[in-house]
N, C-alpha and C. Protein backbone atom coordinates (compact mmCIF):
# COMPACT_ATOMS: atom_id res chain seq x y z
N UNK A 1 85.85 90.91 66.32
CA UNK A 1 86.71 90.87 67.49
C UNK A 1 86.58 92.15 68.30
N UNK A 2 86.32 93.43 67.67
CA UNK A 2 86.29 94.63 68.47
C UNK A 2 85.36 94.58 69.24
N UNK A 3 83.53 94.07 68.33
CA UNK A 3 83.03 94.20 69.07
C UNK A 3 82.92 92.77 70.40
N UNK A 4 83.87 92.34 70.46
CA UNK A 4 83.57 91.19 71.36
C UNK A 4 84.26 92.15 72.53
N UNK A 5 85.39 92.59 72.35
CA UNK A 5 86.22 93.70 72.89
C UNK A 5 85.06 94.50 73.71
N UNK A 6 84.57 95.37 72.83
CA UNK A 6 83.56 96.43 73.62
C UNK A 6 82.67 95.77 74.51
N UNK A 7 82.09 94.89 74.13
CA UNK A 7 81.00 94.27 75.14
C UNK A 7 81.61 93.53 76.35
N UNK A 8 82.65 93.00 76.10
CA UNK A 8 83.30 92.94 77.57
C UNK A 8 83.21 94.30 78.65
N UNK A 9 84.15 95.37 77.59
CA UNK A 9 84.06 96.17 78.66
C UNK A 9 82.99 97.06 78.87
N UNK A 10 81.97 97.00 78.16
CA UNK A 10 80.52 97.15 78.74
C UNK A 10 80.56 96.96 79.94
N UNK A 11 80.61 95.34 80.46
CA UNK A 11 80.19 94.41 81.43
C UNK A 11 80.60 95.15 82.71
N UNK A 12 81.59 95.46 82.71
CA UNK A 12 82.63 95.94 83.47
C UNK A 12 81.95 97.28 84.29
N UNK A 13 81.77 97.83 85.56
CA UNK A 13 80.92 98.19 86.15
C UNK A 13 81.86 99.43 86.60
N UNK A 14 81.22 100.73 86.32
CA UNK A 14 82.02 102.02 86.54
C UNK A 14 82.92 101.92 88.05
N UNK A 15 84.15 102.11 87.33
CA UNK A 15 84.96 102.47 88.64
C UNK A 15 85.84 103.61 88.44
N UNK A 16 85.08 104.47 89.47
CA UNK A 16 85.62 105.68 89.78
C UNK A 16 85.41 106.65 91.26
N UNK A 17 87.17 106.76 91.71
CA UNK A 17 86.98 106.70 93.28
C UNK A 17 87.55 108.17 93.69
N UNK A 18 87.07 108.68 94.30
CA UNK A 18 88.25 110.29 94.56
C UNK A 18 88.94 110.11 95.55
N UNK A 19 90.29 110.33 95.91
CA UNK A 19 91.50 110.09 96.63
C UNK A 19 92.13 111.46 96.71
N UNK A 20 91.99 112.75 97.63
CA UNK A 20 93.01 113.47 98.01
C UNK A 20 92.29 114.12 96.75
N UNK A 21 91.67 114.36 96.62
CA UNK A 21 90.16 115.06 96.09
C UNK A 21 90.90 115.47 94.37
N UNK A 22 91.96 115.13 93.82
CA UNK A 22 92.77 115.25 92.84
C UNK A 22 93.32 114.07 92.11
N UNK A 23 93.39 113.33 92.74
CA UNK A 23 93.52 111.46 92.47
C UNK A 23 92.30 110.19 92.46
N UNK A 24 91.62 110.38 90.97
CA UNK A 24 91.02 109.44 90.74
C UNK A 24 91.27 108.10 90.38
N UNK A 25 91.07 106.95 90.72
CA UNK A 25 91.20 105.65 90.34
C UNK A 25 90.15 105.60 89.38
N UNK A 26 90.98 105.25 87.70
CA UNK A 26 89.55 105.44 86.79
C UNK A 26 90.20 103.50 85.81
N UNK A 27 89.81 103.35 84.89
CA UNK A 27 90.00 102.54 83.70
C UNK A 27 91.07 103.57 82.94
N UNK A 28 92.29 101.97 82.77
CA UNK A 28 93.32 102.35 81.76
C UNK A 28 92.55 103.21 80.80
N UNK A 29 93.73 104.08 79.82
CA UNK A 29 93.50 104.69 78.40
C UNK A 29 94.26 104.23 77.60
N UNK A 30 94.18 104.07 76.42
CA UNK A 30 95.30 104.29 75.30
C UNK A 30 96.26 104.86 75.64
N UNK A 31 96.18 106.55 75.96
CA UNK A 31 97.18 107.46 76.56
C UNK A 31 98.09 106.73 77.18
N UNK A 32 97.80 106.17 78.21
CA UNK A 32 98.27 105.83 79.52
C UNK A 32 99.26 104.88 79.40
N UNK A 33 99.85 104.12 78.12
CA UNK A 33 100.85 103.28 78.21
C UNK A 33 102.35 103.60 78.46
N UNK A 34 102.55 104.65 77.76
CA UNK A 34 103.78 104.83 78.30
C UNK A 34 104.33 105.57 79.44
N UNK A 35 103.48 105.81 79.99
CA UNK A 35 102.97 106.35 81.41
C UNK A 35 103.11 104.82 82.43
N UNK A 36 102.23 103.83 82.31
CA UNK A 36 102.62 103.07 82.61
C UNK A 36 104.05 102.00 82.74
N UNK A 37 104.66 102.05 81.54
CA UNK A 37 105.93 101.25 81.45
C UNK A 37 106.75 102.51 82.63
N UNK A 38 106.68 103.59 82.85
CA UNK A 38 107.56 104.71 83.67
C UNK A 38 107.39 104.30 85.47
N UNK A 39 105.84 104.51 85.20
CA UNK A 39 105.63 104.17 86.48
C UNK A 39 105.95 102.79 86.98
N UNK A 40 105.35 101.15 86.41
CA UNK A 40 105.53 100.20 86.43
C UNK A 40 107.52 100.22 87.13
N UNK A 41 108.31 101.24 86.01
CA UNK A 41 110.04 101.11 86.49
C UNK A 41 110.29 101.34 87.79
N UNK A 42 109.72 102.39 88.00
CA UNK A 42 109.55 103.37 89.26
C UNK A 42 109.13 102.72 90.71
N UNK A 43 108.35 101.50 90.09
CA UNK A 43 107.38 101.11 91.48
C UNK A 43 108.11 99.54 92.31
N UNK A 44 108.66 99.07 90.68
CA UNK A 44 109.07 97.91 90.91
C UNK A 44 110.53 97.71 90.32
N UNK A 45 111.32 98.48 89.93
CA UNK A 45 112.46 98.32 89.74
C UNK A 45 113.44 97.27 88.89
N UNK A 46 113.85 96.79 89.82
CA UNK A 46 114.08 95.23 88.58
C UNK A 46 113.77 94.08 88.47
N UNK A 47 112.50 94.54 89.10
CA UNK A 47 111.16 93.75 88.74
C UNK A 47 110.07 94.04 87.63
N UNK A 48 110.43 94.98 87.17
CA UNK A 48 109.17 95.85 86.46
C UNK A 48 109.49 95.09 84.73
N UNK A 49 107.78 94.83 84.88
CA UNK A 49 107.52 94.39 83.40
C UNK A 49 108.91 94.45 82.33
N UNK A 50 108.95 94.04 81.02
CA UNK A 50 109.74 94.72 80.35
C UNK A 50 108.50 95.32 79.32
N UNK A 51 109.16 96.71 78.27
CA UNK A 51 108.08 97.10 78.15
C UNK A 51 107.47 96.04 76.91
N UNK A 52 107.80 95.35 76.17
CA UNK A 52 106.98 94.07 75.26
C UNK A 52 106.35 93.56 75.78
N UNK A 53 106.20 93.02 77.30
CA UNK A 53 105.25 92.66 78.56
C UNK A 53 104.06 93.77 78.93
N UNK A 54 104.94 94.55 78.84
CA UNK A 54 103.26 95.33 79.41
C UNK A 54 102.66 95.65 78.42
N UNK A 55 103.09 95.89 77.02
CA UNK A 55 102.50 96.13 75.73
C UNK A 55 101.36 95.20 75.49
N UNK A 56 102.18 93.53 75.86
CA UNK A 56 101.06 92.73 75.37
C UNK A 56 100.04 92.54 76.39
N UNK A 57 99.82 92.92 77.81
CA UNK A 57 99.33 92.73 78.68
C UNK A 57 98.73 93.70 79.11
N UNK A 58 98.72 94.69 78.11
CA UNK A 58 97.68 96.32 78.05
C UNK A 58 97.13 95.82 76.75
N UNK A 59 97.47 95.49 75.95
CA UNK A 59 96.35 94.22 74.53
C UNK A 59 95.51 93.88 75.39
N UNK A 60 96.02 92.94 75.41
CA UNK A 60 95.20 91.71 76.33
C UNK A 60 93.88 91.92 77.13
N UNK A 61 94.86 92.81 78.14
CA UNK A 61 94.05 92.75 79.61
C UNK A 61 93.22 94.07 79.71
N UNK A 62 93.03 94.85 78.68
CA UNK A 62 92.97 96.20 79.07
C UNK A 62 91.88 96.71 79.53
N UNK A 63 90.92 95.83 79.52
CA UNK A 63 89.35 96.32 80.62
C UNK A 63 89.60 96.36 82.14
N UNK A 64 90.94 95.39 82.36
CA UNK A 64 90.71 94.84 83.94
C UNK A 64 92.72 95.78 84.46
N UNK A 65 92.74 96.92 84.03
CA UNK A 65 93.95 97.58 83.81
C UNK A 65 93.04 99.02 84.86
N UNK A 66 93.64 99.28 86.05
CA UNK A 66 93.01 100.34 87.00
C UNK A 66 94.02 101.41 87.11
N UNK A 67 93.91 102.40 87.09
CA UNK A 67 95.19 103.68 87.55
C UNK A 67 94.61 104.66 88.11
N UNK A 68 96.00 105.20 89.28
CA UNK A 68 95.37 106.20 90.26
C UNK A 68 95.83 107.70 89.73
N UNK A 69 94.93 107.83 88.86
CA UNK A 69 95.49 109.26 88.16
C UNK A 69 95.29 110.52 88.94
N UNK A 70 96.27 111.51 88.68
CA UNK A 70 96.42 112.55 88.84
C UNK A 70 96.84 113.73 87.69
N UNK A 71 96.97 114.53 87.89
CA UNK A 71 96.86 115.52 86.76
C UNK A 71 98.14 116.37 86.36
N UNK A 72 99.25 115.35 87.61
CA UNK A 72 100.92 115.42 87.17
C UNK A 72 101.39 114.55 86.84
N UNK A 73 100.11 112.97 86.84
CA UNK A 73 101.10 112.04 86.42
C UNK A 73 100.22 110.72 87.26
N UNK A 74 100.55 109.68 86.44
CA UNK A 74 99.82 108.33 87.30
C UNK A 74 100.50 108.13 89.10
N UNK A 75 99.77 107.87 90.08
CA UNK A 75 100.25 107.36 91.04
C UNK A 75 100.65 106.22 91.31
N UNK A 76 99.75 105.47 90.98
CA UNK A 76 100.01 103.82 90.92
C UNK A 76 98.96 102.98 89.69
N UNK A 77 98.62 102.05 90.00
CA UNK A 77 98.43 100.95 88.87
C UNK A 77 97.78 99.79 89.70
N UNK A 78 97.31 99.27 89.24
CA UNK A 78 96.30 97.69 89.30
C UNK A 78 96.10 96.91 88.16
N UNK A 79 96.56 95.60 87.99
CA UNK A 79 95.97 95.09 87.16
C UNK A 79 95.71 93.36 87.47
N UNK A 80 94.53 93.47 87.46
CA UNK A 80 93.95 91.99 87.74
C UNK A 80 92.97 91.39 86.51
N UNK A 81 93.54 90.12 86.60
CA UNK A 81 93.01 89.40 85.23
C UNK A 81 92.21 88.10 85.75
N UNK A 82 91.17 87.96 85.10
CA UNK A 82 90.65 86.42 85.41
C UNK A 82 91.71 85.05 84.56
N UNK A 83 91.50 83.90 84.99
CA UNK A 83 91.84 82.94 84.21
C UNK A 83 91.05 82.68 82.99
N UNK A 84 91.08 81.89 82.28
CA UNK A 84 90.88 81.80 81.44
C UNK A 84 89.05 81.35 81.64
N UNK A 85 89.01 80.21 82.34
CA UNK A 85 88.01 79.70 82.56
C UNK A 85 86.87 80.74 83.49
N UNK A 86 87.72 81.65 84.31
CA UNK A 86 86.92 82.58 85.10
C UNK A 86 86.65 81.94 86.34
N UNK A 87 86.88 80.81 86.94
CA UNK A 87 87.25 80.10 87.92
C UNK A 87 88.24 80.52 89.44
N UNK A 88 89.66 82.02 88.41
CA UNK A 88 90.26 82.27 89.59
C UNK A 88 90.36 83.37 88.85
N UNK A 89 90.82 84.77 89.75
CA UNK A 89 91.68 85.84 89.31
C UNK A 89 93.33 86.20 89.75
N UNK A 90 93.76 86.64 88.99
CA UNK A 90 95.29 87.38 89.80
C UNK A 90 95.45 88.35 89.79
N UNK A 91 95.97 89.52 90.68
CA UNK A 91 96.53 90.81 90.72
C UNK A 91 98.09 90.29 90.00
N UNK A 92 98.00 90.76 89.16
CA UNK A 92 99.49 90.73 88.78
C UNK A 92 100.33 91.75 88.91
N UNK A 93 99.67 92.82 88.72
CA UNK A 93 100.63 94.05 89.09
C UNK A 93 99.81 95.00 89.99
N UNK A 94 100.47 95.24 91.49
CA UNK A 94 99.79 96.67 92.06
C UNK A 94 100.57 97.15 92.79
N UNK A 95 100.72 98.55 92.55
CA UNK A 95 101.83 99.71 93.02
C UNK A 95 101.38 100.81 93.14
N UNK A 96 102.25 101.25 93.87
CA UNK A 96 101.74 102.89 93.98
C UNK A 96 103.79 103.47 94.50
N UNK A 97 103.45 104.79 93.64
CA UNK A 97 105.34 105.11 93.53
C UNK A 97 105.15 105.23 94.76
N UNK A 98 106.55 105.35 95.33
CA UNK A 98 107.23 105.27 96.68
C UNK A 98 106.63 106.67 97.40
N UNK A 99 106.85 107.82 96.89
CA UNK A 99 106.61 109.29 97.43
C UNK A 99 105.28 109.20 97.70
N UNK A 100 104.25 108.87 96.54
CA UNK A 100 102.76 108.58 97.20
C UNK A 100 102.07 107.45 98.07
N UNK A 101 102.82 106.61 98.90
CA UNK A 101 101.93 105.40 99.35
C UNK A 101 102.20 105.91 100.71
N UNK A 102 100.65 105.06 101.56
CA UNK A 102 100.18 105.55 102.82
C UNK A 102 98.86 106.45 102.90
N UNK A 103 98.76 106.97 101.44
CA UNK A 103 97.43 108.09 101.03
C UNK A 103 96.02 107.12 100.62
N UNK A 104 96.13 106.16 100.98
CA UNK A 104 95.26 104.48 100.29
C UNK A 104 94.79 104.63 99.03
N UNK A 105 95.84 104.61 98.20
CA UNK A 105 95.59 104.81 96.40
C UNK A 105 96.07 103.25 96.45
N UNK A 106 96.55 102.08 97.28
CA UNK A 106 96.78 100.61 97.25
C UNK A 106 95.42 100.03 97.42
N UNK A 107 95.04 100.49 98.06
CA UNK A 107 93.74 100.41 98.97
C UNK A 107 92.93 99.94 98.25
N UNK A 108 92.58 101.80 97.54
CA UNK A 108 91.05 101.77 96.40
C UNK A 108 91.73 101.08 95.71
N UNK A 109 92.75 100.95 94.89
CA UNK A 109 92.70 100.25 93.79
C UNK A 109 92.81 98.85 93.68
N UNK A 110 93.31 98.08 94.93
CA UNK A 110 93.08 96.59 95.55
C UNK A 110 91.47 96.63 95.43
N UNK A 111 90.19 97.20 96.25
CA UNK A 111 89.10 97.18 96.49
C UNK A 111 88.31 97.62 94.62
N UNK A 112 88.83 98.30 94.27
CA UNK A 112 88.29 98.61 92.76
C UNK A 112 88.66 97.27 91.71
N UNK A 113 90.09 96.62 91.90
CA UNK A 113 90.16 95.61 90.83
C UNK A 113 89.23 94.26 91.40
N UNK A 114 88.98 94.48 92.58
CA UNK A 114 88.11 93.58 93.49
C UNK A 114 86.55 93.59 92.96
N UNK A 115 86.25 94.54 93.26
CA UNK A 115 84.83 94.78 92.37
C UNK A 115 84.69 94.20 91.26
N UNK A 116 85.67 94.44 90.07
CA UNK A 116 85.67 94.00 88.57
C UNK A 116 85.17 92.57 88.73
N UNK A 117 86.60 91.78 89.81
CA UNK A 117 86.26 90.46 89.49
C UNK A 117 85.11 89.87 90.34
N UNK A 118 84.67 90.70 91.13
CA UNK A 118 82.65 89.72 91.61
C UNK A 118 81.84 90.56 90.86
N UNK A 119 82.17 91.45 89.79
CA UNK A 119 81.04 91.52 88.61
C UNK A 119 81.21 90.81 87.67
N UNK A 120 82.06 90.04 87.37
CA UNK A 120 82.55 89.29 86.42
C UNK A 120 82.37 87.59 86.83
N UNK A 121 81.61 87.52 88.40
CA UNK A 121 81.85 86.23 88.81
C UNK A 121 82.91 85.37 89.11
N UNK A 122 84.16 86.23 89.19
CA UNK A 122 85.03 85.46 89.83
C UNK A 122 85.50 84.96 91.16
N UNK A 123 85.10 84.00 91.63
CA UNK A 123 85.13 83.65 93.09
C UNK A 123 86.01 83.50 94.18
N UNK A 124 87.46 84.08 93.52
CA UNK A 124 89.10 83.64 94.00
C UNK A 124 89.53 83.99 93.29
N UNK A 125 90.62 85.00 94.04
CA UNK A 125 91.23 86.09 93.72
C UNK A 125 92.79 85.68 94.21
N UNK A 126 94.02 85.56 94.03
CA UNK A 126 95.34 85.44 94.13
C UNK A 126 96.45 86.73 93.93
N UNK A 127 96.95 86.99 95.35
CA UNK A 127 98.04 87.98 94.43
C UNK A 127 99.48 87.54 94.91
N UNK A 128 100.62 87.79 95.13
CA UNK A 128 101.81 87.86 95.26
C UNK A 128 102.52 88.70 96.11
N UNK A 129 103.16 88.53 97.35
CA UNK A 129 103.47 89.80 97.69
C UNK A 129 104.81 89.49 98.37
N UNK A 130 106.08 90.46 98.42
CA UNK A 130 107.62 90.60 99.05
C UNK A 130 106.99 90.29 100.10
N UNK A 131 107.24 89.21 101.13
CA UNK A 131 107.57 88.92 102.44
C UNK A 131 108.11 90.07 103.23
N UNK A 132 108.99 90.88 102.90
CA UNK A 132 109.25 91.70 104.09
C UNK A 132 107.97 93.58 103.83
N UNK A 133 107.44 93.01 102.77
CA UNK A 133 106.65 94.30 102.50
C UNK A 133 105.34 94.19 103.60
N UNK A 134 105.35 94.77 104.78
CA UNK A 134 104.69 93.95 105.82
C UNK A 134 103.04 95.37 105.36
N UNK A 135 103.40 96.55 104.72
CA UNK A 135 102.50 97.37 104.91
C UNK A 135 101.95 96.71 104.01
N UNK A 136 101.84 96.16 102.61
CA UNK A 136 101.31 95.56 101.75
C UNK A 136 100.53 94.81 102.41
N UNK A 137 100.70 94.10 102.54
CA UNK A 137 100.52 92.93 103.48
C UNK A 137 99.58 93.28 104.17
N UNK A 138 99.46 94.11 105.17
CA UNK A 138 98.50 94.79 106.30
C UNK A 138 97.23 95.07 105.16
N UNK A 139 97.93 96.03 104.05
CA UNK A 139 96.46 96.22 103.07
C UNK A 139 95.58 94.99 102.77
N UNK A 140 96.10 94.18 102.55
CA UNK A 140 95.80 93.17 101.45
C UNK A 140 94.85 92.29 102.82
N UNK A 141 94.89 91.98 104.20
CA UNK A 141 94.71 91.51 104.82
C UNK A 141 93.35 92.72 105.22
N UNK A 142 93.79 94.15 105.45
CA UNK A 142 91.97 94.69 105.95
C UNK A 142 90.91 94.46 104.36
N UNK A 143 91.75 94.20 103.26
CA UNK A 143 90.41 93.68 102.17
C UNK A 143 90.10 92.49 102.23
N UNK A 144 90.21 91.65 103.35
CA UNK A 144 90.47 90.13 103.25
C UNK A 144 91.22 89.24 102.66
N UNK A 145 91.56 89.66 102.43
CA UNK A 145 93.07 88.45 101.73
C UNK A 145 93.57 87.71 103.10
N UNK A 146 93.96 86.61 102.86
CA UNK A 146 94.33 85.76 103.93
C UNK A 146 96.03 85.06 103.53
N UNK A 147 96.56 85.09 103.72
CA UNK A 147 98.05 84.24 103.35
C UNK A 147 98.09 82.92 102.95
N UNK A 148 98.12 82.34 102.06
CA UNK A 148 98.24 81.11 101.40
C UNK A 148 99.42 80.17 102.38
N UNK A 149 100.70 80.72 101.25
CA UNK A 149 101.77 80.07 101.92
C UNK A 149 102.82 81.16 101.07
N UNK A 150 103.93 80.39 102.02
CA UNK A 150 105.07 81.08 101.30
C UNK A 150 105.88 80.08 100.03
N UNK A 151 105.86 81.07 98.99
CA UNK A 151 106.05 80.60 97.88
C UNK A 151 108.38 80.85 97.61
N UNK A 152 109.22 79.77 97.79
CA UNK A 152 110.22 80.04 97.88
C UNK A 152 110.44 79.96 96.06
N UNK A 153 111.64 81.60 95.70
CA UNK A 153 112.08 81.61 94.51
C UNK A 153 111.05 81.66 93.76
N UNK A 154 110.04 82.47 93.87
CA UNK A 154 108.97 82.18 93.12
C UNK A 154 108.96 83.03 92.11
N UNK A 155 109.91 84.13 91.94
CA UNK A 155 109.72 85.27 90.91
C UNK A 155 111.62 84.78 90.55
N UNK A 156 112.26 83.66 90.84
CA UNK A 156 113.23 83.54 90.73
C UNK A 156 114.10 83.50 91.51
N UNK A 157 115.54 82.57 91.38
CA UNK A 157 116.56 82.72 92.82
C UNK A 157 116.78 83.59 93.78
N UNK A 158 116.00 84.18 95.19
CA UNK A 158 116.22 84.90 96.17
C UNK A 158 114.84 85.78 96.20
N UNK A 159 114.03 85.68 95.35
CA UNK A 159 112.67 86.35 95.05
C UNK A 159 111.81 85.69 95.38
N UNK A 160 111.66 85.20 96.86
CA UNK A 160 110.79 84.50 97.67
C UNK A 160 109.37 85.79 97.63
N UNK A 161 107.73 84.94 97.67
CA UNK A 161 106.86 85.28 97.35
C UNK A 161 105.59 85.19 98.45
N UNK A 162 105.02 85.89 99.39
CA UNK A 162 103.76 85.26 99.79
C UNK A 162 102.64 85.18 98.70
N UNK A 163 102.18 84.14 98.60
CA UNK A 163 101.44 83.64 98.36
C UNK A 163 99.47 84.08 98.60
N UNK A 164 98.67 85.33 98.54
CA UNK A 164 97.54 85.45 99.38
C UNK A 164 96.53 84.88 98.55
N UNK A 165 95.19 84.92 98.95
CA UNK A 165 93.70 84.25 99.03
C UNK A 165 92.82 85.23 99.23
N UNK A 166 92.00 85.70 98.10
CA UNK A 166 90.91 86.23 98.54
C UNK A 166 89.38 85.60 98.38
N UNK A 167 88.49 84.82 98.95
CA UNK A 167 87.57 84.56 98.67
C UNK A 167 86.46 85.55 97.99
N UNK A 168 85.59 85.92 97.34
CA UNK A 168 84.58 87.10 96.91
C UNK A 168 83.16 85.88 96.89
């Protein structure tokens, strides 16, 4: 199983971006989990994973797990997973804390988990985004993402969702 593990992330094609010449977008670590459950609180509030969720979903997912590190602390996070079949992908989680966004650490790391999945052959890409988060939105649209539809209650009663599309 490990080595099925490693050779995945063999596959997986160096990503590493410099941002504000101190903030690299590199591949999760081990380190980096409870770093993550902090930031994940921070970014998304009472929305954010619980941490048994991100535990099993740093198992899981952890080749296709992106962070915009810095050397006081993570900035933000990416994590996009294929389906099972490899047919579609999802961003399930991407943030960047409140004090750092506008510096395009959303950006690279939208365009970096992007890469993963057309080295991996995935042809359709899906993410989720707050309707009134219009800067999100603006990002997600100069990487091509296009708006699906609007998804009502989709994260739950009053947690209406757009819906986006990325072709690769």
């Amino acid at each position: 199983m490990k080595q099925a593990y490693e050779s995945e992330r063999e596959r997986q094609p160096a990503v590493v971006d410099v941002i504000d010449g101190d903030v690299n977008i590199r591949p999760v670590g081990n380190a980096d989990l409870a770093d993550l459950v902090q930031l994940d609180l921070a970014i998304f509030e009472d929305l954010a994973y619980p941490y048994f969720v991100l535990r099993q979903l740093f198992d899981l997912h952890h080749a296709w797990w992106l962070v915009a590190d810095h050397p006081a602390g993570l900035r933000g996070y990416s994590l996009g997973v294929p389906t099972f079949d490899g047919r579609l992908g999802w961003l399930l989680g991407l943030g960047v804390r409140r004090e750092f966004r506008g510096r395009g650490y959303g950006r690279s790391l939208t365009v970096n988990s992007l890469r993963l999945f057309e080295a991996a052959g995935v042809p359709e890409v899906y993410l989720t985004v707050e309707p009134d988060n219009l800067s999100a939105i603006a990002v997600y649209q100069e990487v091509g993402f296009t708006i699906d539809r609007l998804a009502k209650d989709y994260l739950g009663p009053g947690y209406d969702r757009i819906i986006m599309v990325r072709r690769i």
